[in-house]
N, C-alpha and C. Protein backbone atom coordinates (compact mmCIF):
# COMPACT_ATOMS: atom_id res chain seq x y z
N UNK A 1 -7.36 14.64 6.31
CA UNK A 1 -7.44 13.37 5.63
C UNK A 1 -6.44 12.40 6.27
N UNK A 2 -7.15 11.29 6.69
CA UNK A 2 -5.86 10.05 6.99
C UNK A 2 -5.45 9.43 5.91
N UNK A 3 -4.34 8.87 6.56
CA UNK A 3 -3.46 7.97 5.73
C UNK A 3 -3.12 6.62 6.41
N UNK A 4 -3.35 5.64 5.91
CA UNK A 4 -3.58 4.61 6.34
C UNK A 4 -1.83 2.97 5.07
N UNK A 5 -1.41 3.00 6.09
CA UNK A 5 -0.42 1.87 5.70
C UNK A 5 -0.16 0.46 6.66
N UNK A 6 -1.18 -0.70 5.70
CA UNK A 6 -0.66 -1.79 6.33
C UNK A 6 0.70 -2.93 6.43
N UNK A 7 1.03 -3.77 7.46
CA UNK A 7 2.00 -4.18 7.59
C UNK A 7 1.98 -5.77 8.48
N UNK A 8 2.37 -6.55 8.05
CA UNK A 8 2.30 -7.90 8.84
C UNK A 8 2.01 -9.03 7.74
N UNK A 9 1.95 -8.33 6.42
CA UNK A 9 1.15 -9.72 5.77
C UNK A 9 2.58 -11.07 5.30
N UNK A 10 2.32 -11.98 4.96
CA UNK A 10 3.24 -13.06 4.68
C UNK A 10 2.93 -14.65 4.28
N UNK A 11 3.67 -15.42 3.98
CA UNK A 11 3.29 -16.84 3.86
C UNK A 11 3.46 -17.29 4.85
N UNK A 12 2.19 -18.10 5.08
CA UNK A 12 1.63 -19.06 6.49
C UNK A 12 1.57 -20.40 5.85
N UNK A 13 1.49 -21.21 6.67
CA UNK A 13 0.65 -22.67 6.53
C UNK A 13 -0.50 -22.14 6.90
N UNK A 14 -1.36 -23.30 6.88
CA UNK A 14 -2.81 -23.85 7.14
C UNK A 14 -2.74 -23.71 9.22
N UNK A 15 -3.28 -23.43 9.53
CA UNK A 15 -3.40 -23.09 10.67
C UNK A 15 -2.74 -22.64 11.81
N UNK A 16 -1.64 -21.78 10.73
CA UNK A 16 -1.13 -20.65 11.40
C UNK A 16 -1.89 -19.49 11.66
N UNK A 17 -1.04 -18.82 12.34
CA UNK A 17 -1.74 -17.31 12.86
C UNK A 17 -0.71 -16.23 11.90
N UNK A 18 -1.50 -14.92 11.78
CA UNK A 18 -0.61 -13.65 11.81
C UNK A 18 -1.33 -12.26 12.28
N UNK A 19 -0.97 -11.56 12.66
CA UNK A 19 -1.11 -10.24 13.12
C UNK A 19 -0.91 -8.96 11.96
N UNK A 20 -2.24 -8.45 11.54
CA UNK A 20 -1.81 -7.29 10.85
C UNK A 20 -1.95 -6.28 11.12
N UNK A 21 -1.33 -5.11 10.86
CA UNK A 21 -1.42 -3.91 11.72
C UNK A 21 -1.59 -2.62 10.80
N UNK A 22 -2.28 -1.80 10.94
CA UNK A 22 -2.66 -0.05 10.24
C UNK A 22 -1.87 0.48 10.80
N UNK A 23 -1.23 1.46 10.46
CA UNK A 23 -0.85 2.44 11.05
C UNK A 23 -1.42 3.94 10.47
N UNK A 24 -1.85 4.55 11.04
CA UNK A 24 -2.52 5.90 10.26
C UNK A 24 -1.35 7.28 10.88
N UNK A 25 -1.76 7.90 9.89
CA UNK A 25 -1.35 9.29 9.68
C UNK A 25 -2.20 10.06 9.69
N UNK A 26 -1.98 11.81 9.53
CA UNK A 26 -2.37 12.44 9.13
C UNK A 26 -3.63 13.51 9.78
N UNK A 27 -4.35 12.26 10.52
CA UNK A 27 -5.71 12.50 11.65
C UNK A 27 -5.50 12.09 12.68
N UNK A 28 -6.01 12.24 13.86
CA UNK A 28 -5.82 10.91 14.76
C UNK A 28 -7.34 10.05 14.55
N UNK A 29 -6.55 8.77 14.63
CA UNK A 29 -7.58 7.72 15.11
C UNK A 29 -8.61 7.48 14.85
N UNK A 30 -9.20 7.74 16.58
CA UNK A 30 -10.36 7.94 17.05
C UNK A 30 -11.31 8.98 16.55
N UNK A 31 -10.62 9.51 15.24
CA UNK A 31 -12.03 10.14 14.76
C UNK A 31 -12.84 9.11 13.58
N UNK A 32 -12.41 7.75 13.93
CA UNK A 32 -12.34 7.15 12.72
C UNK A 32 -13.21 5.62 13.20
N UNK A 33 -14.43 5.36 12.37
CA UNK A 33 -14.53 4.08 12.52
C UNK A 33 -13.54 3.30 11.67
N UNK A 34 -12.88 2.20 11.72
CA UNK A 34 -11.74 1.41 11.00
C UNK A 34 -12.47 -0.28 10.57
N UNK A 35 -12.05 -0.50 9.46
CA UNK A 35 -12.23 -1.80 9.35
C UNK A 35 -11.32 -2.67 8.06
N UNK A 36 -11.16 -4.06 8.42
CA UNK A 36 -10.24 -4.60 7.62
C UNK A 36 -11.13 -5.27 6.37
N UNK A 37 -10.76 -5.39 4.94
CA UNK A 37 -11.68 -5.48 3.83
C UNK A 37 -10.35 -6.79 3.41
N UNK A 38 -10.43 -7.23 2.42
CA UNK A 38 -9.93 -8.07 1.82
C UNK A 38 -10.19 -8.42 0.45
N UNK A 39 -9.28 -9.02 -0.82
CA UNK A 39 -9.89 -9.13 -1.94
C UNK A 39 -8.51 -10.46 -2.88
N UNK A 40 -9.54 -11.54 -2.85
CA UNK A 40 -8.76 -12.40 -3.27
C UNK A 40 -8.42 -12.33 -4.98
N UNK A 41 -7.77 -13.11 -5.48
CA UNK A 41 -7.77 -12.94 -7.31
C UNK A 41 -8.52 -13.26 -7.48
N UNK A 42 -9.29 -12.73 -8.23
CA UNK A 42 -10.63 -13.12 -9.40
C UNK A 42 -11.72 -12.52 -8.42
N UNK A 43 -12.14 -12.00 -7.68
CA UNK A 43 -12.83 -12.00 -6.71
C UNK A 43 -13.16 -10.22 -6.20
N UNK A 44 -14.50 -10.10 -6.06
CA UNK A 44 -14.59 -8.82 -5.53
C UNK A 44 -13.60 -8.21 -4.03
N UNK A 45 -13.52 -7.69 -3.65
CA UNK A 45 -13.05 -7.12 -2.37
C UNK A 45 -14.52 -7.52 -1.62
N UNK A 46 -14.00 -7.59 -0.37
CA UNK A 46 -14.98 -8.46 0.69
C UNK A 46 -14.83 -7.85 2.09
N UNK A 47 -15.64 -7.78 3.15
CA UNK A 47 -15.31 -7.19 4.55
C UNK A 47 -15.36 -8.49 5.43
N UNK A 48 -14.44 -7.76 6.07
CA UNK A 48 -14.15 -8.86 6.84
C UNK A 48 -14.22 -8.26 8.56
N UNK A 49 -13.89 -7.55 8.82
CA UNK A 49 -13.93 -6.79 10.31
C UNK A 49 -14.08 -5.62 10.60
N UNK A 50 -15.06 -4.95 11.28
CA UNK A 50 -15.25 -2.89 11.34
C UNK A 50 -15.33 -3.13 12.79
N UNK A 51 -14.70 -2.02 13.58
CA UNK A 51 -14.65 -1.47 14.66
C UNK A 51 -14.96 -0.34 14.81
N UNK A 52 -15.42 0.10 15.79
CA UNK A 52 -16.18 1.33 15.95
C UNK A 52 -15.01 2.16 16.45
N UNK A 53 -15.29 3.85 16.64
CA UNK A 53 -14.19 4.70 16.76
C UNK A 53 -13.54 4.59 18.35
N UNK A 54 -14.29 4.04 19.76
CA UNK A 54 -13.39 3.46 20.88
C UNK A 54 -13.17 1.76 20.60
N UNK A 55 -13.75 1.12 19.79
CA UNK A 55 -12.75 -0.12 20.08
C UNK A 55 -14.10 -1.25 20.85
N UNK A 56 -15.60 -0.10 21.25
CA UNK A 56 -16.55 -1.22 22.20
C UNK A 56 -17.13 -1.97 21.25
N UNK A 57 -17.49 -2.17 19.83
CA UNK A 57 -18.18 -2.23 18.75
C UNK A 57 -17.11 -3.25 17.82
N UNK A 58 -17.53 -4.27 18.13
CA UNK A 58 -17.18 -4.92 16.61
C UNK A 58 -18.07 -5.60 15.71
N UNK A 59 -17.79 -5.72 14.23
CA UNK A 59 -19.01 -6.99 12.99
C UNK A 59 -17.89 -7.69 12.68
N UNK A 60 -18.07 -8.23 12.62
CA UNK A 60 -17.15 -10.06 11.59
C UNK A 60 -17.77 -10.33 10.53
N UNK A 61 -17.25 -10.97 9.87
CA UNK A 61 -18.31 -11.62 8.42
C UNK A 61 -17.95 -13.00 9.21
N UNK A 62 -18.65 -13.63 8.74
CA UNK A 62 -19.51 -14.95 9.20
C UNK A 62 -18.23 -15.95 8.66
N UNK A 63 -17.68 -15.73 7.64
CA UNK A 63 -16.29 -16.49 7.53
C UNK A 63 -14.92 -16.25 8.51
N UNK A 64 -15.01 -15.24 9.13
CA UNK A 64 -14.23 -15.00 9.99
C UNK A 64 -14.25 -15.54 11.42
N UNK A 65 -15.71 -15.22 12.10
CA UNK A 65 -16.15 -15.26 13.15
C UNK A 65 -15.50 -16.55 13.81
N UNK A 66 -14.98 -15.76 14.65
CA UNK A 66 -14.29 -16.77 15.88
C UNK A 66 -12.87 -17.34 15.44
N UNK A 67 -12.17 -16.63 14.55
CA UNK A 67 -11.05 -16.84 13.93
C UNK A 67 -9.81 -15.78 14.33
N UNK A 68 -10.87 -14.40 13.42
CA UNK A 68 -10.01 -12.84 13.52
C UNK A 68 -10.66 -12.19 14.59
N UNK A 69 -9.85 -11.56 14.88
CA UNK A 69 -9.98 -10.40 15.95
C UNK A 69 -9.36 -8.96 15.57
N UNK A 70 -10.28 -8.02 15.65
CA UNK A 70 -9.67 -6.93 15.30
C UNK A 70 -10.15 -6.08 16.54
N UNK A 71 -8.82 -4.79 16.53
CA UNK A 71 -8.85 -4.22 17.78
C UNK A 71 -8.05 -2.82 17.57
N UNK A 72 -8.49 -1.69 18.21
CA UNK A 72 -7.89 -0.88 17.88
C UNK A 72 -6.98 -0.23 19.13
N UNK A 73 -5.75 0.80 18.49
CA UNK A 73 -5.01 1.42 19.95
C UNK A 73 -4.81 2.70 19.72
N UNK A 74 -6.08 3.21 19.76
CA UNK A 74 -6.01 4.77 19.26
C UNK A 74 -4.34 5.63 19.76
N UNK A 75 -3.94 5.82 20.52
CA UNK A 75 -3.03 6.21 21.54
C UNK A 75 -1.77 5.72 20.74
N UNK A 76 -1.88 4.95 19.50
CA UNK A 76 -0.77 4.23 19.08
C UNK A 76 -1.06 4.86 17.48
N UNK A 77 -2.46 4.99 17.62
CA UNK A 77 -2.78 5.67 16.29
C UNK A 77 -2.87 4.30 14.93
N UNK A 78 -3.11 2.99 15.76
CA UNK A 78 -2.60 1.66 14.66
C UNK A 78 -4.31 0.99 15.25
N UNK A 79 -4.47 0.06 13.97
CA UNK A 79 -5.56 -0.69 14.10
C UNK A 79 -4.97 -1.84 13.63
N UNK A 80 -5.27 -3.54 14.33
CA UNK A 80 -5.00 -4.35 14.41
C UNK A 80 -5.76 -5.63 13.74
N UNK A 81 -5.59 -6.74 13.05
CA UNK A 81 -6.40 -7.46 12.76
C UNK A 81 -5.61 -8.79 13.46
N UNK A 82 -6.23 -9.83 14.47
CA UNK A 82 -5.32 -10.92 14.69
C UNK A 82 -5.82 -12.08 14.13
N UNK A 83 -5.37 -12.63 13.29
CA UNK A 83 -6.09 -13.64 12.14
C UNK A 83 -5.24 -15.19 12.58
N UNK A 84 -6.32 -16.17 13.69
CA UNK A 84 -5.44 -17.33 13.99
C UNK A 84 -5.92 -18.52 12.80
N UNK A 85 -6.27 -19.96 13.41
CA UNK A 85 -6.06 -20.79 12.39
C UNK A 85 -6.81 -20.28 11.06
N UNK A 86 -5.52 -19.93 10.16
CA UNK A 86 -5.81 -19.69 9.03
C UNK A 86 -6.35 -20.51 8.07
N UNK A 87 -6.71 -19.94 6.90
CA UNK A 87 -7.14 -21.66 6.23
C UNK A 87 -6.32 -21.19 4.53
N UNK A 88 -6.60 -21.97 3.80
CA UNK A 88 -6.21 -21.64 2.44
C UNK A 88 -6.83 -20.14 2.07
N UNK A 89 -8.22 -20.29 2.27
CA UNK A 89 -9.28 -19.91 1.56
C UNK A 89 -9.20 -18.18 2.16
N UNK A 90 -8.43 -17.96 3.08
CA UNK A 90 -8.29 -16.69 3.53
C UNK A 90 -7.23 -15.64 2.59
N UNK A 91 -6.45 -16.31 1.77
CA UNK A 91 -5.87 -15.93 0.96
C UNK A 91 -6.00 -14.67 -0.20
N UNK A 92 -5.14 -14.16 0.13
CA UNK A 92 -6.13 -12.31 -0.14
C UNK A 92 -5.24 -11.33 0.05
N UNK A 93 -5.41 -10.17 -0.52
CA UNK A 93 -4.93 -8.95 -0.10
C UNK A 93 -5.53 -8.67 0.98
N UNK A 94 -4.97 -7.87 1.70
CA UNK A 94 -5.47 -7.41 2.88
C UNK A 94 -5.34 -5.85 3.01
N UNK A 95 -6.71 -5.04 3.20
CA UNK A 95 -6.84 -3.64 3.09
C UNK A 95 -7.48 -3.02 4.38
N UNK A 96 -6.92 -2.08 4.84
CA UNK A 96 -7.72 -1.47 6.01
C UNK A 96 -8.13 -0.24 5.55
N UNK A 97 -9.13 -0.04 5.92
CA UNK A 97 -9.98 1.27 5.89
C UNK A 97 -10.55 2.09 6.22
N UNK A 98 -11.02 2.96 6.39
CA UNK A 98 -11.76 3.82 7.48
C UNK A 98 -12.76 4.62 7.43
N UNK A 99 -13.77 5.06 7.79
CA UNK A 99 -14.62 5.66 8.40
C UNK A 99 -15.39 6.82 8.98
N UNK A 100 -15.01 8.08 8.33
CA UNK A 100 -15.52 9.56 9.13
C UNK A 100 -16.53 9.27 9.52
N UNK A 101 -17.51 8.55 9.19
CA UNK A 101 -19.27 8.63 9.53
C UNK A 101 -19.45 7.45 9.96
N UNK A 102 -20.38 6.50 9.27
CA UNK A 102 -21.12 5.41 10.42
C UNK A 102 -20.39 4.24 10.31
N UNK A 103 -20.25 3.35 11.53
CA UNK A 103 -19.75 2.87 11.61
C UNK A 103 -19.65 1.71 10.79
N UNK A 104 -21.38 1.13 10.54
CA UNK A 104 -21.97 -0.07 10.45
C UNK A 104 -22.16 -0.28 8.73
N UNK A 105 -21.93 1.27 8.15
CA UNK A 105 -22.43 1.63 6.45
C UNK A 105 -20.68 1.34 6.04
N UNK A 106 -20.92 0.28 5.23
CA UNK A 106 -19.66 -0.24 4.56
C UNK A 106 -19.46 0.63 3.60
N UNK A 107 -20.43 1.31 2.72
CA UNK A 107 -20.00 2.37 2.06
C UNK A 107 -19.44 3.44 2.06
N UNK A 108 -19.21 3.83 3.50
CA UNK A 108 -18.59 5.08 3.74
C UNK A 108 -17.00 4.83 4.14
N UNK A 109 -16.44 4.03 4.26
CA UNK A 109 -15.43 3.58 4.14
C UNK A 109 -14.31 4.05 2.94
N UNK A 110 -13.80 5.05 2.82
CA UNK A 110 -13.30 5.62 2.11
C UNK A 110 -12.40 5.94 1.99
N UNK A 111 -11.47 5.73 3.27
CA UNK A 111 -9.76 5.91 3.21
C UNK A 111 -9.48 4.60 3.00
N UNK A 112 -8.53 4.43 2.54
CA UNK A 112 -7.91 3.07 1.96
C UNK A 112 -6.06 3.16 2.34
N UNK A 113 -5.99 2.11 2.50
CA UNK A 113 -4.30 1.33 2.59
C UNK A 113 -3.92 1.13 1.33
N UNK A 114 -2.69 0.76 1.09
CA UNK A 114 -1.87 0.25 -0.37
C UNK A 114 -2.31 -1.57 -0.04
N UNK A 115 -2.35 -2.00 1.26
CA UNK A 115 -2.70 -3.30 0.94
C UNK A 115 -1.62 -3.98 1.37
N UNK A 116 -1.63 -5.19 2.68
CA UNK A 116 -1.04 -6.23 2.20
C UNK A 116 -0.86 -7.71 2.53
N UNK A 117 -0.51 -8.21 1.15
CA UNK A 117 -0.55 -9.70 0.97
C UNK A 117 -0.60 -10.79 2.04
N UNK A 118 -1.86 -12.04 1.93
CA UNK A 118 -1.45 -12.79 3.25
C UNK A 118 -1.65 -13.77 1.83
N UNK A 119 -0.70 -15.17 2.10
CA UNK A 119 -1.03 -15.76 1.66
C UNK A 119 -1.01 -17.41 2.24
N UNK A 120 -2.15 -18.52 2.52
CA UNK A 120 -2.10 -19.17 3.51
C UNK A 120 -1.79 -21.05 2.56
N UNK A 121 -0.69 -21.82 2.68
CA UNK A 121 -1.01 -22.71 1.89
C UNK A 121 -0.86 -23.79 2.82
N UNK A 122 -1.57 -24.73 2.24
CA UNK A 122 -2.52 -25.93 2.76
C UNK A 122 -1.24 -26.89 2.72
């Protein structure tokens, strides 16, 4: 079983950048599709980025696209999200997650992070 703890979150302005980072335990990696989820107040949890288990494979949600970048460094055993001009509206917990099985099935996503906070003000 992995273990998954994120790290990087903080207060931004409006079209700042930040970098968040997984670090896993427990498994390595690359046995793992990974992806970053998110969940603002009042608001379901939402996906936002999945990478496949080498790193050739990425999805965006359509609010992201061309914003975040996520990337993985198996060898480091950490998965990365790089989130540039931010906006308000990105404002959210931030959760990474992972993957034994398919890459593309958001449901199988079943290891979870403690989560953490970005918060972006205008």
């Amino acid at each position: 079983q992995v273990q998954l703890v994120e790290s990087g979150g903080g207060l931004v302005q409006a079209g700042d950048s930040l970098r968040l980072s997984c670090a896993a335990s427990g498994r390595t990696l690359s046995s793992y599709a990974m992806g970053w989820f998110r969940q603002a107040p009042g608001k379901e949890r939402e996906f936002v980025a999945i990478i496949n288990w080498s790193g050739a494979s990425t999805v965006y949600a359509d609010s992201v696209k061309g914003r975040f970048t996520i990337s993985r460094d198996n060898a480091k055993n950490t998965v990365y999200l790089q989130m540039n001009s931010l906006k308000p509206e990105d404002t959210a917990v931030y959760y990474c997650a992972a993957s034994p099985l398919s890459f593309r099935s958001l449901a199988t996503y079943n290891y979870w992070g403690q989560g953490t906070q970005v918060t972006v003000s205008s």
